[in-house]
Structure formats: C-alpha cells, structure tokens
C-alpha atoms as a PDB file:
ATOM      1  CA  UNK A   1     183.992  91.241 136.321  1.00  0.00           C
ATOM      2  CA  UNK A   2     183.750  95.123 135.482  1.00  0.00           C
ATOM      3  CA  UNK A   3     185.839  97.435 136.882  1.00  0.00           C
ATOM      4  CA  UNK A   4     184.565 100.071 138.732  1.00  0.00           C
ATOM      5  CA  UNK A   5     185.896 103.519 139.122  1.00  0.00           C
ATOM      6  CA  UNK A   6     184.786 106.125 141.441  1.00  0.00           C
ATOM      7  CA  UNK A   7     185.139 110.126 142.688  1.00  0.00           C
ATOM      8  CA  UNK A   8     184.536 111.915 145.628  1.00  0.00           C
ATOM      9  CA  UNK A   9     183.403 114.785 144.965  1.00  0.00           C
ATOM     10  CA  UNK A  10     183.771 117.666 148.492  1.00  0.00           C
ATOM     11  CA  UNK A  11     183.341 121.121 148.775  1.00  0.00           C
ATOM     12  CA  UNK A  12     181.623 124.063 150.101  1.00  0.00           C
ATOM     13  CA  UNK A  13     178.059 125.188 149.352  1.00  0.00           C
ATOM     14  CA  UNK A  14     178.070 126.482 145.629  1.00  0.00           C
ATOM     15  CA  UNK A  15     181.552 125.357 144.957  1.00  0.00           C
ATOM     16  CA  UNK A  16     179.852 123.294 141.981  1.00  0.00           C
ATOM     17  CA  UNK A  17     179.839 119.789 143.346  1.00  0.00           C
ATOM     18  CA  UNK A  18     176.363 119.334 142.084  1.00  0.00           C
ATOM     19  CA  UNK A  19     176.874 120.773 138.060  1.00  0.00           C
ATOM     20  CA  UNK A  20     180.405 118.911 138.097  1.00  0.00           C
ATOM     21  CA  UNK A  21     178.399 115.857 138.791  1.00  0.00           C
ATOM     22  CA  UNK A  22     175.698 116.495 136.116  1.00  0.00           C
ATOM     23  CA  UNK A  23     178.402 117.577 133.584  1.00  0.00           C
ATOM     24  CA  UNK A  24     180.807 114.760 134.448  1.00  0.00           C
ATOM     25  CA  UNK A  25     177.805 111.963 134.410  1.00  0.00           C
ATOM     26  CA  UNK A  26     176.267 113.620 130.826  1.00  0.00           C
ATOM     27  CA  UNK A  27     179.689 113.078 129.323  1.00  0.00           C
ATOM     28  CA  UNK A  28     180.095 109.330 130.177  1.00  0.00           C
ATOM     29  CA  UNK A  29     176.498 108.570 129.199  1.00  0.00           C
ATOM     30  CA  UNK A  30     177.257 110.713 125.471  1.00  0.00           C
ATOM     31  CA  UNK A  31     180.370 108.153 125.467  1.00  0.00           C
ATOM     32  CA  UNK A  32     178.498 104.784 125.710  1.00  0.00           C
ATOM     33  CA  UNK A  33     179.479 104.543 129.675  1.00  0.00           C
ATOM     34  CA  UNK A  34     177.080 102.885 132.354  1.00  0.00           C
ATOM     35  CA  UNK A  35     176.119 105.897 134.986  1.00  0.00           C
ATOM     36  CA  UNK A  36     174.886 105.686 138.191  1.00  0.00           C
ATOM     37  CA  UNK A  37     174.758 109.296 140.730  1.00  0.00           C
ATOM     38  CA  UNK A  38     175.620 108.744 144.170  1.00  0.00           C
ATOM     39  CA  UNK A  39     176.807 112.492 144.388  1.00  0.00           C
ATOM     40  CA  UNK A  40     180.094 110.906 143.912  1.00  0.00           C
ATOM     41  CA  UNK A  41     180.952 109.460 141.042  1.00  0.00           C
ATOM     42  CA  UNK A  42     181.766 105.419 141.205  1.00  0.00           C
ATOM     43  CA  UNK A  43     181.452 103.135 138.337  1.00  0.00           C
ATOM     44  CA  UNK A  44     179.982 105.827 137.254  1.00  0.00           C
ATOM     45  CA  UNK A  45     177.397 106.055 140.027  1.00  0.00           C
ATOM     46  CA  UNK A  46     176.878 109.184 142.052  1.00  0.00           C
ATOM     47  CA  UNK A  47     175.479 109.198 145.824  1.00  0.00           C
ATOM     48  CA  UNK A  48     173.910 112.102 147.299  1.00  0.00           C
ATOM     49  CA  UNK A  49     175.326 112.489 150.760  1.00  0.00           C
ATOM     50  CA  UNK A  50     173.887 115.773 150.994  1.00  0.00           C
ATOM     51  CA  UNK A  51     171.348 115.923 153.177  1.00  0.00           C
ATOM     52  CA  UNK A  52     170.386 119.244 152.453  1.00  0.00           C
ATOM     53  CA  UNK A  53     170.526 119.712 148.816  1.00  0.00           C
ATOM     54  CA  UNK A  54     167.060 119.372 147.331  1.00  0.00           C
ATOM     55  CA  UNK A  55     167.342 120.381 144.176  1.00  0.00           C
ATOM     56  CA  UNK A  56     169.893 118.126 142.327  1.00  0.00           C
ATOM     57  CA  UNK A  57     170.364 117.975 138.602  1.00  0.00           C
ATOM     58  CA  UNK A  58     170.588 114.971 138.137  1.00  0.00           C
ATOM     59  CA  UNK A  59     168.969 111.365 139.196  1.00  0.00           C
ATOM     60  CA  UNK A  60     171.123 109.927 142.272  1.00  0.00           C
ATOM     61  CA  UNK A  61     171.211 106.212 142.414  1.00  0.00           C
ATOM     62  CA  UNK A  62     171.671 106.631 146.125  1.00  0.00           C
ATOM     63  CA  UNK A  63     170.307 109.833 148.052  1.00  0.00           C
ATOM     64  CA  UNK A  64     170.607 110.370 151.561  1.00  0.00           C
ATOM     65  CA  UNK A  65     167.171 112.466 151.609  1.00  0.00           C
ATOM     66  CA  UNK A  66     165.647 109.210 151.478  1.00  0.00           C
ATOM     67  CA  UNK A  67     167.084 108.281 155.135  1.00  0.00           C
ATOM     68  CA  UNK A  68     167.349 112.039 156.647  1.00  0.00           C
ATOM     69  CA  UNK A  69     167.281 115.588 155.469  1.00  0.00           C
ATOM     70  CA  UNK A  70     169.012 118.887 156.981  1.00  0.00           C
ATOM     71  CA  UNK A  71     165.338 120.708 156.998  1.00  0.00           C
ATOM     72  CA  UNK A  72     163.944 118.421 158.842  1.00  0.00           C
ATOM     73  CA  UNK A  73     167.052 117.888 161.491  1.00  0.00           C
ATOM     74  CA  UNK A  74     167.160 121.127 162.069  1.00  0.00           C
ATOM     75  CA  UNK A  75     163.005 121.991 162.262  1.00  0.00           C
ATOM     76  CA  UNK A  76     162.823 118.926 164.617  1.00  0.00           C
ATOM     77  CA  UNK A  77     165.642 118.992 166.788  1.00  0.00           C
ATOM     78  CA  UNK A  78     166.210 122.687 166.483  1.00  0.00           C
ATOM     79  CA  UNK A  79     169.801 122.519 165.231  1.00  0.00           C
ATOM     80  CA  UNK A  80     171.401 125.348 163.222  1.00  0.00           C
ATOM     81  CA  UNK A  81     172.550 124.354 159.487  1.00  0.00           C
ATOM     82  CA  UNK A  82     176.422 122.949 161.367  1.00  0.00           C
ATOM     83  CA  UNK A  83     174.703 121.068 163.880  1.00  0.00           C
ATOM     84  CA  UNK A  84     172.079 119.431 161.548  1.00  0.00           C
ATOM     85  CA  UNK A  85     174.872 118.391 159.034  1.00  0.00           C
ATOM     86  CA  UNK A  86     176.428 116.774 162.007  1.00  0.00           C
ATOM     87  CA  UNK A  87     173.623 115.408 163.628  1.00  0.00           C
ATOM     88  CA  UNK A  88     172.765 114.179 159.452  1.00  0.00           C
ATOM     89  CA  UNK A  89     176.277 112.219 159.127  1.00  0.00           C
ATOM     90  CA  UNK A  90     176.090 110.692 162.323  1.00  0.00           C
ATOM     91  CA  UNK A  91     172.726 109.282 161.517  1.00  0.00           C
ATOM     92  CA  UNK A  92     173.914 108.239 158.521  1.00  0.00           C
ATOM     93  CA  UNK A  93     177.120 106.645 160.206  1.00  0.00           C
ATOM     94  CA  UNK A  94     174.526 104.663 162.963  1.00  0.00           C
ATOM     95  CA  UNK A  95     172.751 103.614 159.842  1.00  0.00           C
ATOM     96  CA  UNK A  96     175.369 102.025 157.314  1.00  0.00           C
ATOM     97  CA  UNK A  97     172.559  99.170 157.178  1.00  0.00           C
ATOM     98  CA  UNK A  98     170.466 101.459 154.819  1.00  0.00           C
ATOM     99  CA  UNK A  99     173.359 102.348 152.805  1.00  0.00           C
ATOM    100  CA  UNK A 100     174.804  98.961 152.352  1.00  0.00           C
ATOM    101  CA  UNK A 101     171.094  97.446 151.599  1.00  0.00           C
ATOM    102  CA  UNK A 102     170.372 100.447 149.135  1.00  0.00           C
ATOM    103  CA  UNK A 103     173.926 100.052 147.299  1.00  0.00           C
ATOM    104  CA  UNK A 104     173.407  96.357 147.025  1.00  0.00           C
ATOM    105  CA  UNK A 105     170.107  96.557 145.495  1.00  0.00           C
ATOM    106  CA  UNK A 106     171.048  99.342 143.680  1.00  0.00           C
ATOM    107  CA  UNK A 107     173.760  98.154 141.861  1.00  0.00           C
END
C-alpha cells in the first residue's frame, strides 16, 4: 500500500492558502507525483473547506461548495461573513456522511 502524506493548510483571508496550494500541487505533478486538491494537501490531494472561496486555482478533489457555501448561508439565514463560516463548519460537522462518501469515492 502507498503512503499517503498530507498538509493543512490555515490562515486568514489572502494569507495565500489558495496560490500555496496551486504552487505546491504544480510542483508534485512537474515531479511525476499523484495530486489530488482538497484545499489541504494529502497524498497529494487538496480539499476545499472553504465555503466561501469561489474562485480557486486549482481543481479540488473535494470542495465543500458542493455541500454549502458562505453566500448562500449568509443570503438565506441572514448571517454576517463570522456567523455563516460558523453556521458552514457546523453543517459540515452534522454532515461527515458527505465527506466520508465523497473521500471514499474520490480516492
């Protein structure tokens, strides 16, 4: 069996999560490496548990827009950008049964 690797990859808004990401998965792929964006590098697979970037560089394996997005947590619930992010990783948290089918059939 392969190993697999990973990153987590946290930060403030504009702190370069997102180009580190794009940068870090062009690199492997130049070197021969399997890559997979969940946003945080694993294997070499990234995951995009940011619910309110919409404008990623990059193809994500795994991204959380597909379950939830800030925009529309905060349009429909009328939450301000903190509150939405919460409201986003609780949902996310109630729904591990997306994440764990996705990753599976991802992979």
């Amino acid at each position: 069996m392969a190993s697999v690797f990973g990153q987590l990859v946290v930060g403030p808004p504009g702190s370069g999560k997102t180009t580190y990401c794009h940068v870090v998965g062009e690199y492997l792929k130049s070197i021969g490496r399997k890559v997979a964006i969940f946003r945080c590098l694993t294997l070499m697979f990234c995951t995009c548990l940011d619910p309110a970037n919409d404008d990623l560089k990059y193809e994500a394996a795994i991204n959380i827009s597909q379950l939830i997005t800030l925009e529309d947590v905060m349009v429909n619930l009328k939450l301000g950008p903190n509150g939405g992010l919460m409201f986003c990783m609780e949902f996310l948290e109630k729904n591990m049964d997306w994440w764990n089918y996705t990753h599976t059939t991802t992979l």
